[in-house]
C-alpha atoms as a PDB file:
ATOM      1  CA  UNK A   1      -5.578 -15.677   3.672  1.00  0.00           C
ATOM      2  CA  UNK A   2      -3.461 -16.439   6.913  1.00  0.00           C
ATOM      3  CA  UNK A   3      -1.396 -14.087   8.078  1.00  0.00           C
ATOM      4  CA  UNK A   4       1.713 -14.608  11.004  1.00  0.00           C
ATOM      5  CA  UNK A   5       2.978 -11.805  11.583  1.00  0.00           C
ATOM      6  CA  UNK A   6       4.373  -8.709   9.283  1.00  0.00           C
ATOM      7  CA  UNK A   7       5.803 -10.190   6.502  1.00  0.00           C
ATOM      8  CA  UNK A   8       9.835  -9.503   5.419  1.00  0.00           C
ATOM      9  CA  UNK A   9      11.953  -8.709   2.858  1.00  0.00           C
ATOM     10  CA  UNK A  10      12.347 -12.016   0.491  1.00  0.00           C
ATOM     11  CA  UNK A  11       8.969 -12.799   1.351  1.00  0.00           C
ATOM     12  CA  UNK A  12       6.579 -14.088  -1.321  1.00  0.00           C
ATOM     13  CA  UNK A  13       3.655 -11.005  -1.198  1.00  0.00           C
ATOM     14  CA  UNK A  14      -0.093 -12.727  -0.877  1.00  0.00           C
ATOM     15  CA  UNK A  15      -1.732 -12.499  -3.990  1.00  0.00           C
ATOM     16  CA  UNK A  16      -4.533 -10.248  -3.286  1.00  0.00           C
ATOM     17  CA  UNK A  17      -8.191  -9.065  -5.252  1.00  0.00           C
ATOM     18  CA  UNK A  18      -9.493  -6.499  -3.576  1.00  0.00           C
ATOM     19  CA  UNK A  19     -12.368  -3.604  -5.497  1.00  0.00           C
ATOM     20  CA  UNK A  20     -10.993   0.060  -5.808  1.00  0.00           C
ATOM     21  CA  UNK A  21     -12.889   3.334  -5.071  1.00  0.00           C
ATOM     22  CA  UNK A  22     -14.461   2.672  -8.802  1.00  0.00           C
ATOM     23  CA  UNK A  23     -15.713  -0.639  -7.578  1.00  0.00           C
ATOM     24  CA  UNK A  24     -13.360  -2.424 -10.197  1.00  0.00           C
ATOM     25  CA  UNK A  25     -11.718  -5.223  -8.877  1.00  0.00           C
ATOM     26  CA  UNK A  26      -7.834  -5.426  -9.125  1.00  0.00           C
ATOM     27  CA  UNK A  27      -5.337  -8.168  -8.717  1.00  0.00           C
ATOM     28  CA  UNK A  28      -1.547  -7.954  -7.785  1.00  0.00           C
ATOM     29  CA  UNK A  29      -0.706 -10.083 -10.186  1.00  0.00           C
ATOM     30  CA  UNK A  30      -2.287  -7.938 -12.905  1.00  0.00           C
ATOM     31  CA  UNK A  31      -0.316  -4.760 -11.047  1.00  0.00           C
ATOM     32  CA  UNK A  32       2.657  -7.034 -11.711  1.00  0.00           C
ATOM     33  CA  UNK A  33       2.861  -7.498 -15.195  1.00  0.00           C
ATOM     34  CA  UNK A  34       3.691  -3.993 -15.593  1.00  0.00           C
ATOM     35  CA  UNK A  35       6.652  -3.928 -12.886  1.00  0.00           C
ATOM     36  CA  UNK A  36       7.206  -3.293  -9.372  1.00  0.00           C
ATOM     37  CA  UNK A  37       3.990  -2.240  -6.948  1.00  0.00           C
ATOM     38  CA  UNK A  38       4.285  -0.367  -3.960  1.00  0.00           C
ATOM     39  CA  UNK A  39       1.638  -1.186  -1.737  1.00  0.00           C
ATOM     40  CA  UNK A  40       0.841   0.593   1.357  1.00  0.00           C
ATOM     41  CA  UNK A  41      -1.613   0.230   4.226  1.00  0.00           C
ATOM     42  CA  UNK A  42      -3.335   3.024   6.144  1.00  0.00           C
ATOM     43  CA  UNK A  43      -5.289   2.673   8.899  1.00  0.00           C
ATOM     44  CA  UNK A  44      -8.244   5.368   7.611  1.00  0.00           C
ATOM     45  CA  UNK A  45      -9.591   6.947   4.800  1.00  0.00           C
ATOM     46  CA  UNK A  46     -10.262  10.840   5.181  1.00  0.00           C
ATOM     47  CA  UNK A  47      -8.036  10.852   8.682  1.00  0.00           C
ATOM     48  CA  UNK A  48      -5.513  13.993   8.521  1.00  0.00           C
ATOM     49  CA  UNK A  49      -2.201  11.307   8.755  1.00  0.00           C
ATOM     50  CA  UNK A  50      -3.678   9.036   6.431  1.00  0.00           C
ATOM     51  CA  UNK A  51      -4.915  11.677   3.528  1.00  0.00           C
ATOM     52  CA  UNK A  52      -1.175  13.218   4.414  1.00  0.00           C
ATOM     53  CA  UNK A  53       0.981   9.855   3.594  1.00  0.00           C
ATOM     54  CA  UNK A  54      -1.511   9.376   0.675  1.00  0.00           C
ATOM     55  CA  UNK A  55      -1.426  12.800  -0.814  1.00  0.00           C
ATOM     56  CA  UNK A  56       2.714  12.278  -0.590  1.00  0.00           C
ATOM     57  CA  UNK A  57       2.302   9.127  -2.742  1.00  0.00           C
ATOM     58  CA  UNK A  58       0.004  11.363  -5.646  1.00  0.00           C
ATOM     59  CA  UNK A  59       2.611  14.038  -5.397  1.00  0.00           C
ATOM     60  CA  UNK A  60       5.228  11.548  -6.310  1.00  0.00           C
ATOM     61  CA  UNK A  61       3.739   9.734  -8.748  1.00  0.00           C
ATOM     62  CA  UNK A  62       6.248  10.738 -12.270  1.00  0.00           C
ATOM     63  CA  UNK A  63       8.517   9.308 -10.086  1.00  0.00           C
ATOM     64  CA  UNK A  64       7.489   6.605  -9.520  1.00  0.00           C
ATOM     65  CA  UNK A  65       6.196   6.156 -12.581  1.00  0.00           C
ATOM     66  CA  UNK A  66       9.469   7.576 -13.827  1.00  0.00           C
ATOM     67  CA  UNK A  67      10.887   3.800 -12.272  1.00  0.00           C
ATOM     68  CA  UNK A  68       7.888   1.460 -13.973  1.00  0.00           C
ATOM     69  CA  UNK A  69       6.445   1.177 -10.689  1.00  0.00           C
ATOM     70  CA  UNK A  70       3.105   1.374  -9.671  1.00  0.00           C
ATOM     71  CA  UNK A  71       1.442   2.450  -6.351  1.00  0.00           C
ATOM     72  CA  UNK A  72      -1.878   1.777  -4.735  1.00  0.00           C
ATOM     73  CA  UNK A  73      -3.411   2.157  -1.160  1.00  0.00           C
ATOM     74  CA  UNK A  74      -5.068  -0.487   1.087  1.00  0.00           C
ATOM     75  CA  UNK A  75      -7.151   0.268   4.054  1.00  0.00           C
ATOM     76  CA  UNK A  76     -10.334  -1.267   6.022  1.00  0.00           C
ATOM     77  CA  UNK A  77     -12.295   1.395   4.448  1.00  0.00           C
ATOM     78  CA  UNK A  78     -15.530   0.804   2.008  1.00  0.00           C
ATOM     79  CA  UNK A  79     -15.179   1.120  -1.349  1.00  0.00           C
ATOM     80  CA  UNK A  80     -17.484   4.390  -0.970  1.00  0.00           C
ATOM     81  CA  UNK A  81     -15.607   5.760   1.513  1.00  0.00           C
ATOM     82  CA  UNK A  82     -12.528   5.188  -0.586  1.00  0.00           C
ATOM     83  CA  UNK A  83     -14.649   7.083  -3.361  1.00  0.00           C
ATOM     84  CA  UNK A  84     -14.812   9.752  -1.583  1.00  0.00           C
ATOM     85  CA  UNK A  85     -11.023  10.222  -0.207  1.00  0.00           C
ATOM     86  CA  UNK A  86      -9.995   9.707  -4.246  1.00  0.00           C
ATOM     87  CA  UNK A  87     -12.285  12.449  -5.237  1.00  0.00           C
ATOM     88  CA  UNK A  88     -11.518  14.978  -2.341  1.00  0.00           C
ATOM     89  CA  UNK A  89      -7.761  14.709  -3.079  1.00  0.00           C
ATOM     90  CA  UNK A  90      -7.411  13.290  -6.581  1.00  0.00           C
ATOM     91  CA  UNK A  91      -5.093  10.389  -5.884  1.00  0.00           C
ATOM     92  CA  UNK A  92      -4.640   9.023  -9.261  1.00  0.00           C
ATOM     93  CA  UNK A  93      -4.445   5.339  -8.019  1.00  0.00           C
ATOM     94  CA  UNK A  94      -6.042   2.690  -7.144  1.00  0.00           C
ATOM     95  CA  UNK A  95      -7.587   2.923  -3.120  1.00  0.00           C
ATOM     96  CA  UNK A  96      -8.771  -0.582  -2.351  1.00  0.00           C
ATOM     97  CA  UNK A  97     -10.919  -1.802   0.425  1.00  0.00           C
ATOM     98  CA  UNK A  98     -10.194  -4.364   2.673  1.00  0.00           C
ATOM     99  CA  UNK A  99     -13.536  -4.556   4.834  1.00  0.00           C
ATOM    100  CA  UNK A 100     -12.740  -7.984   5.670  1.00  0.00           C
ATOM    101  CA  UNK A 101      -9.163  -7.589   6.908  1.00  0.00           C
ATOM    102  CA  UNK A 102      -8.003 -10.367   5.062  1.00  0.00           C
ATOM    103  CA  UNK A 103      -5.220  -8.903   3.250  1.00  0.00           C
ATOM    104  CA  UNK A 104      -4.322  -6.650   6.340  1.00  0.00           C
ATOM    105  CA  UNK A 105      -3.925  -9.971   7.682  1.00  0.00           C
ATOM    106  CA  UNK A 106      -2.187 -11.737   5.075  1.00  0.00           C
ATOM    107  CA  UNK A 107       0.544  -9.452   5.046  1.00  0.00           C
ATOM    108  CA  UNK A 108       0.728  -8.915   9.006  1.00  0.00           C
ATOM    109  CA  UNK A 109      -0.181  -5.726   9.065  1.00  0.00           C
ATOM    110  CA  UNK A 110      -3.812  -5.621  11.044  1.00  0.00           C
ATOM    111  CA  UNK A 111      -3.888  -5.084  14.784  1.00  0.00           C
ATOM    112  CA  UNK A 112      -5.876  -7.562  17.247  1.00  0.00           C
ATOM    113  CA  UNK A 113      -8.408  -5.852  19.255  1.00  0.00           C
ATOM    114  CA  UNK A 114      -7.905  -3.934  21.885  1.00  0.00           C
ATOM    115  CA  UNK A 115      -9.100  -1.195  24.200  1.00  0.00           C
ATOM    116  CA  UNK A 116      -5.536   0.411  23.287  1.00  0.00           C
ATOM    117  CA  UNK A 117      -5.201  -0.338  20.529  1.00  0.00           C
ATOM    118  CA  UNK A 118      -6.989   2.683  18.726  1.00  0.00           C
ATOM    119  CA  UNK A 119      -5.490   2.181  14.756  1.00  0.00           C
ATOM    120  CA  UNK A 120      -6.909  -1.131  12.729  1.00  0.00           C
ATOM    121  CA  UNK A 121      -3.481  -1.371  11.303  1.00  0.00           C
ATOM    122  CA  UNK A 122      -0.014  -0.592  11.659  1.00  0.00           C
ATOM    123  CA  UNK A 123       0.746   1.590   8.765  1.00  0.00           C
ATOM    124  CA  UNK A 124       2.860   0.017   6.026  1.00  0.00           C
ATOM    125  CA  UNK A 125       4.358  -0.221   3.146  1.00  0.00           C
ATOM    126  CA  UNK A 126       5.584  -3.195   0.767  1.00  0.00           C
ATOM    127  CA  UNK A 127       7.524  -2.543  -2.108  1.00  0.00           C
ATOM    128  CA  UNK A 128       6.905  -5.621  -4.559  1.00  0.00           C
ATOM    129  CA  UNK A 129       9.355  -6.713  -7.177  1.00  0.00           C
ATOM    130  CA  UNK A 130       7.099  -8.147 -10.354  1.00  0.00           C
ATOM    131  CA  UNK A 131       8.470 -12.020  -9.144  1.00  0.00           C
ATOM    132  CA  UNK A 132       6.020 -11.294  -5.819  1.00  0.00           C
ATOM    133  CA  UNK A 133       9.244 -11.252  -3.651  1.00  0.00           C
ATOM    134  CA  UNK A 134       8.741  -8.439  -1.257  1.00  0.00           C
ATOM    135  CA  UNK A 135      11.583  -6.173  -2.073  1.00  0.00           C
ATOM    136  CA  UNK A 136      11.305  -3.362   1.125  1.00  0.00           C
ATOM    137  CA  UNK A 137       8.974  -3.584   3.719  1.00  0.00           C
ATOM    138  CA  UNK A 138       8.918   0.575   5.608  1.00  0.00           C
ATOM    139  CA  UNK A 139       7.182   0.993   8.622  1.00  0.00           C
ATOM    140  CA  UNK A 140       6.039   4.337  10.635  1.00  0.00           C
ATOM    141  CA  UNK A 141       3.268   5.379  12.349  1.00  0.00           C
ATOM    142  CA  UNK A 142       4.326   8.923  12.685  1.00  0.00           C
ATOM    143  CA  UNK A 143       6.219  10.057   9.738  1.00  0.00           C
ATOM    144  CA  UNK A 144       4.016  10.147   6.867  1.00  0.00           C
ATOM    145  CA  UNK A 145       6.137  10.956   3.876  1.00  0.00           C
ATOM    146  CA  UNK A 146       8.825   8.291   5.093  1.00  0.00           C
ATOM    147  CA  UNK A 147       6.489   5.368   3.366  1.00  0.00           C
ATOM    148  CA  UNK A 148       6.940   7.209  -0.347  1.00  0.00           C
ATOM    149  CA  UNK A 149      10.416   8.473   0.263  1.00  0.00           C
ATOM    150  CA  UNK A 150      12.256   5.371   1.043  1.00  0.00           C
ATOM    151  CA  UNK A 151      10.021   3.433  -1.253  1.00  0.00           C
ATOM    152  CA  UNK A 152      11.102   6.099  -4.336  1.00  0.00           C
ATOM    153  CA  UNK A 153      14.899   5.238  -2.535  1.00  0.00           C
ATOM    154  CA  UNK A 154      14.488   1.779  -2.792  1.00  0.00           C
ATOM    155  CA  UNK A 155      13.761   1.724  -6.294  1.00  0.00           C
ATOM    156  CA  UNK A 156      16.077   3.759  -7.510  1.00  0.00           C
ATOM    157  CA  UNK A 157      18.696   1.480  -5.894  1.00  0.00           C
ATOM    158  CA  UNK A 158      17.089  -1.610  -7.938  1.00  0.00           C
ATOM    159  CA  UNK A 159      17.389   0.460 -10.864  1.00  0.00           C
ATOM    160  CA  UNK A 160      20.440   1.663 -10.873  1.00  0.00           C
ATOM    161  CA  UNK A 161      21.995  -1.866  -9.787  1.00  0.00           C
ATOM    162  CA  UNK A 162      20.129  -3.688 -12.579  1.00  0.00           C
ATOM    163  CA  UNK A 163      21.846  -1.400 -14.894  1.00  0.00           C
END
């Protein structure tokens, strides 16, 4: 898995199999049969910005939900660390781990290293449309509850012009 630079709207999204904080491992394709899938990156499990933009997502999710869409989180983390952020704030979605970087990567999101560069990856977040085109593509590094709120935005939009 390549990756060229942070991939845009009308993008095809990289497939993706990556294990979740049960150790199960899930596919975006299987996300996909069941609708849209927002997908967001964070750069740490457990961090107070990343466990903030996370717990936003888990206090949205009839809403989402609400819109056939389905959410999960993607960071560097193990999948025992990602255990362990699930069960201290009771997400109620998949966390995957990325330890290789590959899909951070793939999708343009990981940083190179740097001595400034303090954050693995830029945080964010994809909204997927169940053909794999990306639909919305949010970024910020400072406003967690942006990545959830626009993605929530951005689906209601689809929904009410498919109607």
């Amino acid at each position: 898995m390549a990756g060229t630079g942070l991939l845009s709207v009308g993008a095809i999204a990289p497939e993706f199999e990556l294990r979740d904080q049960a150790g199960d491992l899930v596919r975006l394709s299987e996300l996909l049969t069941q609708g849209s899938v927002v997908v967001f990156f964070y750069p740490a499990a457990m961090s107070p910005g990343c466990t903030a933009q996370s717990c936003h997502f888990r206090d949205l999710a009839a809403e989402f939900a609400e819109l056939g869409a389905r959410v999960v989180g993607i960071s560097p983390d193990s999948v025992d660390r990602q255990r362990r952020f699930d069960e201290a704030n009771h997400l109620g979605y998949p966390v995957l781990a990325d330890v290789s970087g590959d899909v951070c990567r793939a999708y343009g999101v990981a940083r190179t290293r740097s001595r400034t560069r303090l954050l693995p990856l830029r945080r964010s977040t994809f909204v997927v449309a169940p053909d794999r085109h990306i639909a919305a593509v949010i970024r910020s590094e400072l406003r967690m509850d942006v990545h959830a709120d626009k993605a929530l935005d951005i689906l209601r939009r689809r929904a009410t012009s498919a109607t």
